[in-house]
PDB file of N, CA and C in Angstrom:
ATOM      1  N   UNK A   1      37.092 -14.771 -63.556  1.00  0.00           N
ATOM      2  CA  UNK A   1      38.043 -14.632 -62.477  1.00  0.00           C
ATOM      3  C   UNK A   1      38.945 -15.864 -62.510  1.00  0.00           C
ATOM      4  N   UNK A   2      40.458 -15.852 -62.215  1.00  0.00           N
ATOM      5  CA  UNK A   2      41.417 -17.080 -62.299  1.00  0.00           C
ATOM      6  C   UNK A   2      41.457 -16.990 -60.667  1.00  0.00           C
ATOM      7  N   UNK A   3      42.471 -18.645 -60.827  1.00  0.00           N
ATOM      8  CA  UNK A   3      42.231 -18.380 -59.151  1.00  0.00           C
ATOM      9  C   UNK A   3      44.290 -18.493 -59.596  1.00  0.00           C
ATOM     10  N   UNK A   4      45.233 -18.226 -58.302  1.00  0.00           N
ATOM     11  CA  UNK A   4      46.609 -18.342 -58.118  1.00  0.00           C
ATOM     12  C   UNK A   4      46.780 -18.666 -57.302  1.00  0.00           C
ATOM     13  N   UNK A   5      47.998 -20.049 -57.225  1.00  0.00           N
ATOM     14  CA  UNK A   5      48.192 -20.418 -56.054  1.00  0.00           C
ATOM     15  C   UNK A   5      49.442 -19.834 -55.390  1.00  0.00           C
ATOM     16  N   UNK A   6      49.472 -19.287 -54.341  1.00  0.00           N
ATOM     17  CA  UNK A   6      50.436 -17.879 -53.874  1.00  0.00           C
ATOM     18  C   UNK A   6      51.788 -18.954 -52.789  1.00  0.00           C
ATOM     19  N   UNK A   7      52.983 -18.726 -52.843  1.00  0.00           N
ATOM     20  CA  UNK A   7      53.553 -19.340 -52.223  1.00  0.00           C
ATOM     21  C   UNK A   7      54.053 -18.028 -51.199  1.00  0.00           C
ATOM     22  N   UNK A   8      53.907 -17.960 -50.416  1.00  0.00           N
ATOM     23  CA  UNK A   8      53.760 -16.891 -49.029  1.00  0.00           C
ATOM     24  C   UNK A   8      55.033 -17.326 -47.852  1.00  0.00           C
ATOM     25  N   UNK A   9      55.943 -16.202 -47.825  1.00  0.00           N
ATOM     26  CA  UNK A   9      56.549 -16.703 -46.263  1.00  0.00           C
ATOM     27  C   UNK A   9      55.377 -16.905 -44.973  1.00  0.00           C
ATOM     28  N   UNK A  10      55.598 -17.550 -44.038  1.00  0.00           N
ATOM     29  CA  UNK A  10      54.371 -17.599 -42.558  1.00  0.00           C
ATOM     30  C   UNK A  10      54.447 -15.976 -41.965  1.00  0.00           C
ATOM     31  N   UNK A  11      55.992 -15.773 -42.033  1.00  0.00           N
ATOM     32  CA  UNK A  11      55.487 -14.302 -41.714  1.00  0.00           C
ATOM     33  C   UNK A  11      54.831 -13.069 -42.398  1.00  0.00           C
ATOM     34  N   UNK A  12      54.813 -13.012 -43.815  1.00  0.00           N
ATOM     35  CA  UNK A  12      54.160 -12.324 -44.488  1.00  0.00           C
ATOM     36  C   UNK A  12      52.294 -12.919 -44.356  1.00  0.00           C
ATOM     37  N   UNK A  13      52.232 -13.774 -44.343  1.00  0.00           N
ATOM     38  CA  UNK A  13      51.084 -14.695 -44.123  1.00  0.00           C
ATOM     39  C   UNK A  13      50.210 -14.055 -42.789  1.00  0.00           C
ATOM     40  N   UNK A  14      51.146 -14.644 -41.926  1.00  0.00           N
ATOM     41  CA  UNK A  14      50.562 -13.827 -40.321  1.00  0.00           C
ATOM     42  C   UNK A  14      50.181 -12.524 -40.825  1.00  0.00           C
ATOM     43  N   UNK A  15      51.132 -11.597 -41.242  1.00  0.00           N
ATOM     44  CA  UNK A  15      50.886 -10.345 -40.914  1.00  0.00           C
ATOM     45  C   UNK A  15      49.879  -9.937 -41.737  1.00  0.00           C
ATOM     46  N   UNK A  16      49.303 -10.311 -42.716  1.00  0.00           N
ATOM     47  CA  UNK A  16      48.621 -10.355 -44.173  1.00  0.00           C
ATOM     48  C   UNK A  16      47.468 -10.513 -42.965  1.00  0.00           C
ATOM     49  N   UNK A  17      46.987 -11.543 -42.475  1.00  0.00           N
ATOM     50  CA  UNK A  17      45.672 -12.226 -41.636  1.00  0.00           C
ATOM     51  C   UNK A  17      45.414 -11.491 -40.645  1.00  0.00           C
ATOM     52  N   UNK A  18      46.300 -10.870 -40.172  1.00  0.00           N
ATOM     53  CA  UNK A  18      46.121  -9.823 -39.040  1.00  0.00           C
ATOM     54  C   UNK A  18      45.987  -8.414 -39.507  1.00  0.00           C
ATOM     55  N   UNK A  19      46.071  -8.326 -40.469  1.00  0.00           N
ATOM     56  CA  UNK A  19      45.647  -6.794 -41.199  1.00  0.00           C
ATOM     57  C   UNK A  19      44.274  -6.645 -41.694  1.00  0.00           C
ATOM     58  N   UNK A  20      43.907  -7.973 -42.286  1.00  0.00           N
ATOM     59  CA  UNK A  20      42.849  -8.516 -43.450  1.00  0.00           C
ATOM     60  C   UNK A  20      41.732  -8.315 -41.838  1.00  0.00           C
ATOM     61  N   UNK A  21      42.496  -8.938 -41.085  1.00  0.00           N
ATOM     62  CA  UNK A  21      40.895  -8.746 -40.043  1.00  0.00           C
ATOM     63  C   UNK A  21      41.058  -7.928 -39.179  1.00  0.00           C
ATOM     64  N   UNK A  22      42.013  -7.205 -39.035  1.00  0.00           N
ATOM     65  CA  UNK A  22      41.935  -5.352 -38.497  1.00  0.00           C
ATOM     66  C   UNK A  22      41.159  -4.361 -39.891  1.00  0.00           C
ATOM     67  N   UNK A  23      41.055  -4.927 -40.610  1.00  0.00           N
ATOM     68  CA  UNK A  23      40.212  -4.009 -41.429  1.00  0.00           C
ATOM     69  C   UNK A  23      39.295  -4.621 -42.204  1.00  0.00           C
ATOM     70  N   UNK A  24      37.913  -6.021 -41.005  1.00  0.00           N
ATOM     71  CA  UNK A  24      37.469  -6.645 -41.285  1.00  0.00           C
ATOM     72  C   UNK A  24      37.122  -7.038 -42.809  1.00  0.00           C
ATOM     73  N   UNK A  25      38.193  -7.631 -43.674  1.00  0.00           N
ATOM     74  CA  UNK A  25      37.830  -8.188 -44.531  1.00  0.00           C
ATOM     75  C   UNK A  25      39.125  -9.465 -44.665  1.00  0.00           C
ATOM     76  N   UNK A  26      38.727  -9.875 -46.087  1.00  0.00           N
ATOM     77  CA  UNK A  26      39.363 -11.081 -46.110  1.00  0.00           C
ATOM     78  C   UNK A  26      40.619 -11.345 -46.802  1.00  0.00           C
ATOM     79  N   UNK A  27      41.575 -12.376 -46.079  1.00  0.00           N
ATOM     80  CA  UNK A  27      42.774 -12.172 -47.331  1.00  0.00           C
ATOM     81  C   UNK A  27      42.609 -12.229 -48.440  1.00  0.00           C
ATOM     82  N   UNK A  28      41.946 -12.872 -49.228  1.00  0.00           N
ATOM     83  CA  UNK A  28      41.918 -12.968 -50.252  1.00  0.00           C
ATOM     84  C   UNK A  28      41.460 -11.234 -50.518  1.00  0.00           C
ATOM     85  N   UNK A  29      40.538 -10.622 -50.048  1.00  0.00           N
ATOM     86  CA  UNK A  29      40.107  -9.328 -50.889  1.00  0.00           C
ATOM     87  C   UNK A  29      41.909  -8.314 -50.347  1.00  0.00           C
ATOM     88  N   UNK A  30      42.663  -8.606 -49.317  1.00  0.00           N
ATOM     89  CA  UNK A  30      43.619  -7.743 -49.132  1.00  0.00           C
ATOM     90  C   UNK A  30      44.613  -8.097 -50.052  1.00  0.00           C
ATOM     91  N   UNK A  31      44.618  -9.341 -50.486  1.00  0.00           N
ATOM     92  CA  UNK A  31      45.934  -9.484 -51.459  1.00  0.00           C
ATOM     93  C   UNK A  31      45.246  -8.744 -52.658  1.00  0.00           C
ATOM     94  N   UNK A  32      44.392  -8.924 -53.260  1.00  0.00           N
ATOM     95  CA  UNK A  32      43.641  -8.147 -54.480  1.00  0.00           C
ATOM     96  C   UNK A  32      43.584  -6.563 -54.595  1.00  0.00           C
ATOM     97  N   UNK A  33      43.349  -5.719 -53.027  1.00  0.00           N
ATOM     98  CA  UNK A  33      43.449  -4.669 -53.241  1.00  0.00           C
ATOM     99  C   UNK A  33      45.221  -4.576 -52.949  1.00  0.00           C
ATOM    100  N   UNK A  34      45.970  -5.150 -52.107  1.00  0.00           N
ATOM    101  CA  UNK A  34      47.674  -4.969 -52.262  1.00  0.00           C
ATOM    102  C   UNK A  34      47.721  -4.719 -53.992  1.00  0.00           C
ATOM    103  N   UNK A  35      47.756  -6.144 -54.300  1.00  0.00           N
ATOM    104  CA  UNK A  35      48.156  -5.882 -56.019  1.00  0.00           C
ATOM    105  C   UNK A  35      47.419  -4.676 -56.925  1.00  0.00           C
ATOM    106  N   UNK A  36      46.651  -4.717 -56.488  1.00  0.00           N
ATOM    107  CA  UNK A  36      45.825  -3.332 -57.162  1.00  0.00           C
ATOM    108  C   UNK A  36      46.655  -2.060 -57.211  1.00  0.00           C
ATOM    109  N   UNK A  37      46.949  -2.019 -55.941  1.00  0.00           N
ATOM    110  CA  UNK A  37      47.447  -0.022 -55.474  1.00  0.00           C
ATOM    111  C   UNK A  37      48.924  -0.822 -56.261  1.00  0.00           C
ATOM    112  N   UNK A  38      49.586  -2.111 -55.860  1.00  0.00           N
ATOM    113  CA  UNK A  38      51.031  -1.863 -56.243  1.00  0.00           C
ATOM    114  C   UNK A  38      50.983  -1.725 -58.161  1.00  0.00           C
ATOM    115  N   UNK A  39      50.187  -2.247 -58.884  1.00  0.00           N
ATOM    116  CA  UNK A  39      50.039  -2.222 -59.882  1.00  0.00           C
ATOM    117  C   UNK A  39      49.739  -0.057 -60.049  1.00  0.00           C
ATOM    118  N   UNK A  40      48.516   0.018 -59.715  1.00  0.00           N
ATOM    119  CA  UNK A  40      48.369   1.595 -60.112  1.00  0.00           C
ATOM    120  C   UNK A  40      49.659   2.290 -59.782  1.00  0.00           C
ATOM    121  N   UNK A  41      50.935   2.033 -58.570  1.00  0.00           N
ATOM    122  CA  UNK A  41      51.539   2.709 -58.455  1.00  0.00           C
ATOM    123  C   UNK A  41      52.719   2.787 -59.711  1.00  0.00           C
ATOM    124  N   UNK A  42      52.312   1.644 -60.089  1.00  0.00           N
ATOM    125  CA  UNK A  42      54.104   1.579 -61.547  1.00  0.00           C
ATOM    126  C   UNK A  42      53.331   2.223 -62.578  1.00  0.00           C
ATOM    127  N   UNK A  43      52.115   1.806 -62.607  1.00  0.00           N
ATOM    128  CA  UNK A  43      51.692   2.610 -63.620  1.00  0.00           C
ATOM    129  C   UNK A  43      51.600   4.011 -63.738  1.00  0.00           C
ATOM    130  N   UNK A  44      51.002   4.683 -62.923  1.00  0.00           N
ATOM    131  CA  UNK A  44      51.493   6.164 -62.416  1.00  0.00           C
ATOM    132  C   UNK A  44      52.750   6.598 -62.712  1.00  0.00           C
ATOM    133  N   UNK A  45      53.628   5.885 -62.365  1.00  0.00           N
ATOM    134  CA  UNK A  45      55.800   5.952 -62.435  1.00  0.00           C
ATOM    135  C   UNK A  45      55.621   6.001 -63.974  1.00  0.00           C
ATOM    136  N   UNK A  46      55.212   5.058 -64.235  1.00  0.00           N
ATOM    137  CA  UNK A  46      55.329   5.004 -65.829  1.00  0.00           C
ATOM    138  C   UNK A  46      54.568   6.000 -66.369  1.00  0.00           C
ATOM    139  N   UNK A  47      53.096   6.741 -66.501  1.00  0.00           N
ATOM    140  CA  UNK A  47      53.061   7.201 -67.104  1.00  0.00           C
ATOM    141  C   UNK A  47      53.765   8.808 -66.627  1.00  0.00           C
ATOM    142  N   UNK A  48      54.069   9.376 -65.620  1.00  0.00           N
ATOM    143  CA  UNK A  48      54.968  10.687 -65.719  1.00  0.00           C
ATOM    144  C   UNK A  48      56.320  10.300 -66.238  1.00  0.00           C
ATOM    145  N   UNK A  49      56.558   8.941 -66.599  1.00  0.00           N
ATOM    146  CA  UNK A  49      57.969   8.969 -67.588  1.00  0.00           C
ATOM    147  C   UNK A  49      57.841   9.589 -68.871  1.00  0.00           C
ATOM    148  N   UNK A  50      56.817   8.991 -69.309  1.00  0.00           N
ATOM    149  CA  UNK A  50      56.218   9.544 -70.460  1.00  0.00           C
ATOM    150  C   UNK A  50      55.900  10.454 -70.739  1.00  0.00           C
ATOM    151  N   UNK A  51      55.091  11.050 -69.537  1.00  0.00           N
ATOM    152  CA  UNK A  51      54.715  12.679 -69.708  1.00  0.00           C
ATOM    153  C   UNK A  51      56.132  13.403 -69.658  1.00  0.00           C
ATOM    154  N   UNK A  52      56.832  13.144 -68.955  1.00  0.00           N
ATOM    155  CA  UNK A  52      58.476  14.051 -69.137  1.00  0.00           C
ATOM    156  C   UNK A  52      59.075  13.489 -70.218  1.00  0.00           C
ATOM    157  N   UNK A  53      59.124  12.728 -71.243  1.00  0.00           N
ATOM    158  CA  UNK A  53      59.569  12.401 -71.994  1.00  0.00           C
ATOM    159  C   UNK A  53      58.844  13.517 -73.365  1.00  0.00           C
ATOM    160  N   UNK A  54      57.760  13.048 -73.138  1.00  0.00           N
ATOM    161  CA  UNK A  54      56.955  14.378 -74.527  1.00  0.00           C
ATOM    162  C   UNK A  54      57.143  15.727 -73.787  1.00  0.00           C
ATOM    163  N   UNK A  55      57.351  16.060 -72.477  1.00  0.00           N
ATOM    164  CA  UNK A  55      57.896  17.560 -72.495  1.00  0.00           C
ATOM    165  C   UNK A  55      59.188  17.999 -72.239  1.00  0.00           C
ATOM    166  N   UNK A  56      60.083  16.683 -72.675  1.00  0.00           N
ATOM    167  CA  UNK A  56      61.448  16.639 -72.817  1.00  0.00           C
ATOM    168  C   UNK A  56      62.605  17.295 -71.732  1.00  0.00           C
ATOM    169  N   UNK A  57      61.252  16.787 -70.461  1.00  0.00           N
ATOM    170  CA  UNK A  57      62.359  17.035 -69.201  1.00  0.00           C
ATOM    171  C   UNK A  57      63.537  15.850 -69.206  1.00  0.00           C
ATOM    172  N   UNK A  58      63.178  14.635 -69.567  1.00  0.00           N
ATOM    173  CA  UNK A  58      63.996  13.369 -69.512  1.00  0.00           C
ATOM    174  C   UNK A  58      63.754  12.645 -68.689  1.00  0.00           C
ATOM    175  N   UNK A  59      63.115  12.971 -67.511  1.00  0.00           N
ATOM    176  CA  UNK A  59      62.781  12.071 -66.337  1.00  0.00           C
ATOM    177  C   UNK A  59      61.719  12.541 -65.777  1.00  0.00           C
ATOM    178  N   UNK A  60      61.155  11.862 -64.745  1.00  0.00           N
ATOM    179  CA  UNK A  60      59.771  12.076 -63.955  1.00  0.00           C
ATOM    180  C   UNK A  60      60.131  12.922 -63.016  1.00  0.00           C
ATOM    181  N   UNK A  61      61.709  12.413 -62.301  1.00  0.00           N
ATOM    182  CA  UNK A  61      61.950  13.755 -60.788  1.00  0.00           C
ATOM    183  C   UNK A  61      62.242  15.106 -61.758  1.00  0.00           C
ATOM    184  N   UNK A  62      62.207  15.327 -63.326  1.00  0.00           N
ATOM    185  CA  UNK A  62      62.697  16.398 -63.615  1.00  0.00           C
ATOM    186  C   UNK A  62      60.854  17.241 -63.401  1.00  0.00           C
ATOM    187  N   UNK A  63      59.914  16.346 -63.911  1.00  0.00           N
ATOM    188  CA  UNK A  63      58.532  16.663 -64.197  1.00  0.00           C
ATOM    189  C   UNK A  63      57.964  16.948 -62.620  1.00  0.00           C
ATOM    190  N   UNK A  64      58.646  15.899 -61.855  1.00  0.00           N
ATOM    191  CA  UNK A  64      58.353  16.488 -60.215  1.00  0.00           C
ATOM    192  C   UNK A  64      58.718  17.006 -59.179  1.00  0.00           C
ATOM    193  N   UNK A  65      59.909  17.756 -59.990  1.00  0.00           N
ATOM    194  CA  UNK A  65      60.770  18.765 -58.903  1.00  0.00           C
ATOM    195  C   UNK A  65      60.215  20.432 -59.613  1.00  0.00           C
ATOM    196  N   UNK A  66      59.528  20.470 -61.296  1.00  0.00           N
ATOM    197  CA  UNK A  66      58.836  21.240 -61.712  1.00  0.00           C
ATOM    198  C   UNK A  66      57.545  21.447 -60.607  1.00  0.00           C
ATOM    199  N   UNK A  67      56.926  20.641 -60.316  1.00  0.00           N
ATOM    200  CA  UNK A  67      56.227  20.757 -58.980  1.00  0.00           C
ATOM    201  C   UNK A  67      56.051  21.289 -57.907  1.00  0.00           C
ATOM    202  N   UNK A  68      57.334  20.720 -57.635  1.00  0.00           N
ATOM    203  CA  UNK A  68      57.865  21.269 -55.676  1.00  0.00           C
ATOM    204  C   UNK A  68      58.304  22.469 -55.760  1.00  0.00           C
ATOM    205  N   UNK A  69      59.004  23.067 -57.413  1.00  0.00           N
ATOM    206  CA  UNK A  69      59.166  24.500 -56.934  1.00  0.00           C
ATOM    207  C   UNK A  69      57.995  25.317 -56.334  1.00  0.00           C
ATOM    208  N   UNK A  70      56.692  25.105 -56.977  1.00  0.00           N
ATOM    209  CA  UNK A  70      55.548  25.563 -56.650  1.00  0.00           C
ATOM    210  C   UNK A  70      55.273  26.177 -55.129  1.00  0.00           C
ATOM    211  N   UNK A  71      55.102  27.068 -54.354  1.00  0.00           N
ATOM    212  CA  UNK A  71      54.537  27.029 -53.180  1.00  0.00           C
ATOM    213  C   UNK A  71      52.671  26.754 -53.121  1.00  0.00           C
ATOM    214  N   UNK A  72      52.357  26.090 -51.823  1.00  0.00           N
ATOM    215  CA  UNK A  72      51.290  25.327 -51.573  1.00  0.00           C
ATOM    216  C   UNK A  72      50.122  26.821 -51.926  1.00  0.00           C
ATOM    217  N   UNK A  73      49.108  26.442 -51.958  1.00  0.00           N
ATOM    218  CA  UNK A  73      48.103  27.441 -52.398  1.00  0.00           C
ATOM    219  C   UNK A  73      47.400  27.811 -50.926  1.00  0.00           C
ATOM    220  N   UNK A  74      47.003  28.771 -50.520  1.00  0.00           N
ATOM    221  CA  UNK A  74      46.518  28.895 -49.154  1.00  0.00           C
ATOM    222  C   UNK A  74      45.396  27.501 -48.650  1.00  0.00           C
ATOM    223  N   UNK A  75      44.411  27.295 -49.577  1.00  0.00           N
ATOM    224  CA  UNK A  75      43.746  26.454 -49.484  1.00  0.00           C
ATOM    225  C   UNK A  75      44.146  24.419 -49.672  1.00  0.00           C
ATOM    226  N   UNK A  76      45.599  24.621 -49.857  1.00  0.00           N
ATOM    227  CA  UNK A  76      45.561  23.145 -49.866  1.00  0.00           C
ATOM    228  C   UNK A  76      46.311  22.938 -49.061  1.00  0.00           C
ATOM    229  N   UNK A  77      45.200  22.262 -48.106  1.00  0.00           N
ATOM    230  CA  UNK A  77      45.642  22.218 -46.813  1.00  0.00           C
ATOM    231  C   UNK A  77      45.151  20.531 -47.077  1.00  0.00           C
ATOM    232  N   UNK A  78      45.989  19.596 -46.038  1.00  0.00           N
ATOM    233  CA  UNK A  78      45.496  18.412 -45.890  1.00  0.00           C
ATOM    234  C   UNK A  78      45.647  17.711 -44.214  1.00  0.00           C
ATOM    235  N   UNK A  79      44.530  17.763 -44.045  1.00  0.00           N
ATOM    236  CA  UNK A  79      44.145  17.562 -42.738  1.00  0.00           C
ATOM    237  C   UNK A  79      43.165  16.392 -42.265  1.00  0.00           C
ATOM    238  N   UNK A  80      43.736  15.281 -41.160  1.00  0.00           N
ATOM    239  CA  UNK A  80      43.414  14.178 -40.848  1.00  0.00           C
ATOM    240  C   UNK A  80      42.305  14.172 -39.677  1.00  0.00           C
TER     241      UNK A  80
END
């Protein structure tokens, strides 16, 4: 494990410390899972570039508007 020394605005800071212990854990584990999801999310971007690239839509909104034509299936429902 490395350690980084993070140069932080106070207000990103505050709000970081007040999240970290609304969802009792620690900054340090909230900056780790932040970078985590923001990392999986480019990667995700990136790989449907790719996937529309080998099925020669050209872009990802071409690979994810192939999608949305779709209507929802009776069963996928998403409920909180």
């Amino acid at each position: 494990m490395s350690c980084y020394a993070l140069r932080l605005p106070e207000s990103l800071k505050l709000a970081a410390k007040r999240i970290a212990a609304a969802d009792d854990t620690t900054m340090n584990q909230f900056f780790v899972v932040a970078i985590a999801e923001k990392i999986s999310a480019m990667e995700t971007a990136k790989f449907f570039e790719q996937r529309a690239a080998l099925d020669g839509a050209g872009t990802a909104q071409a690979t994810w508007d192939k999608v949305g034509a779709n209507t929802p299936l009776p069963d996928d429902n998403w409920t909180q």
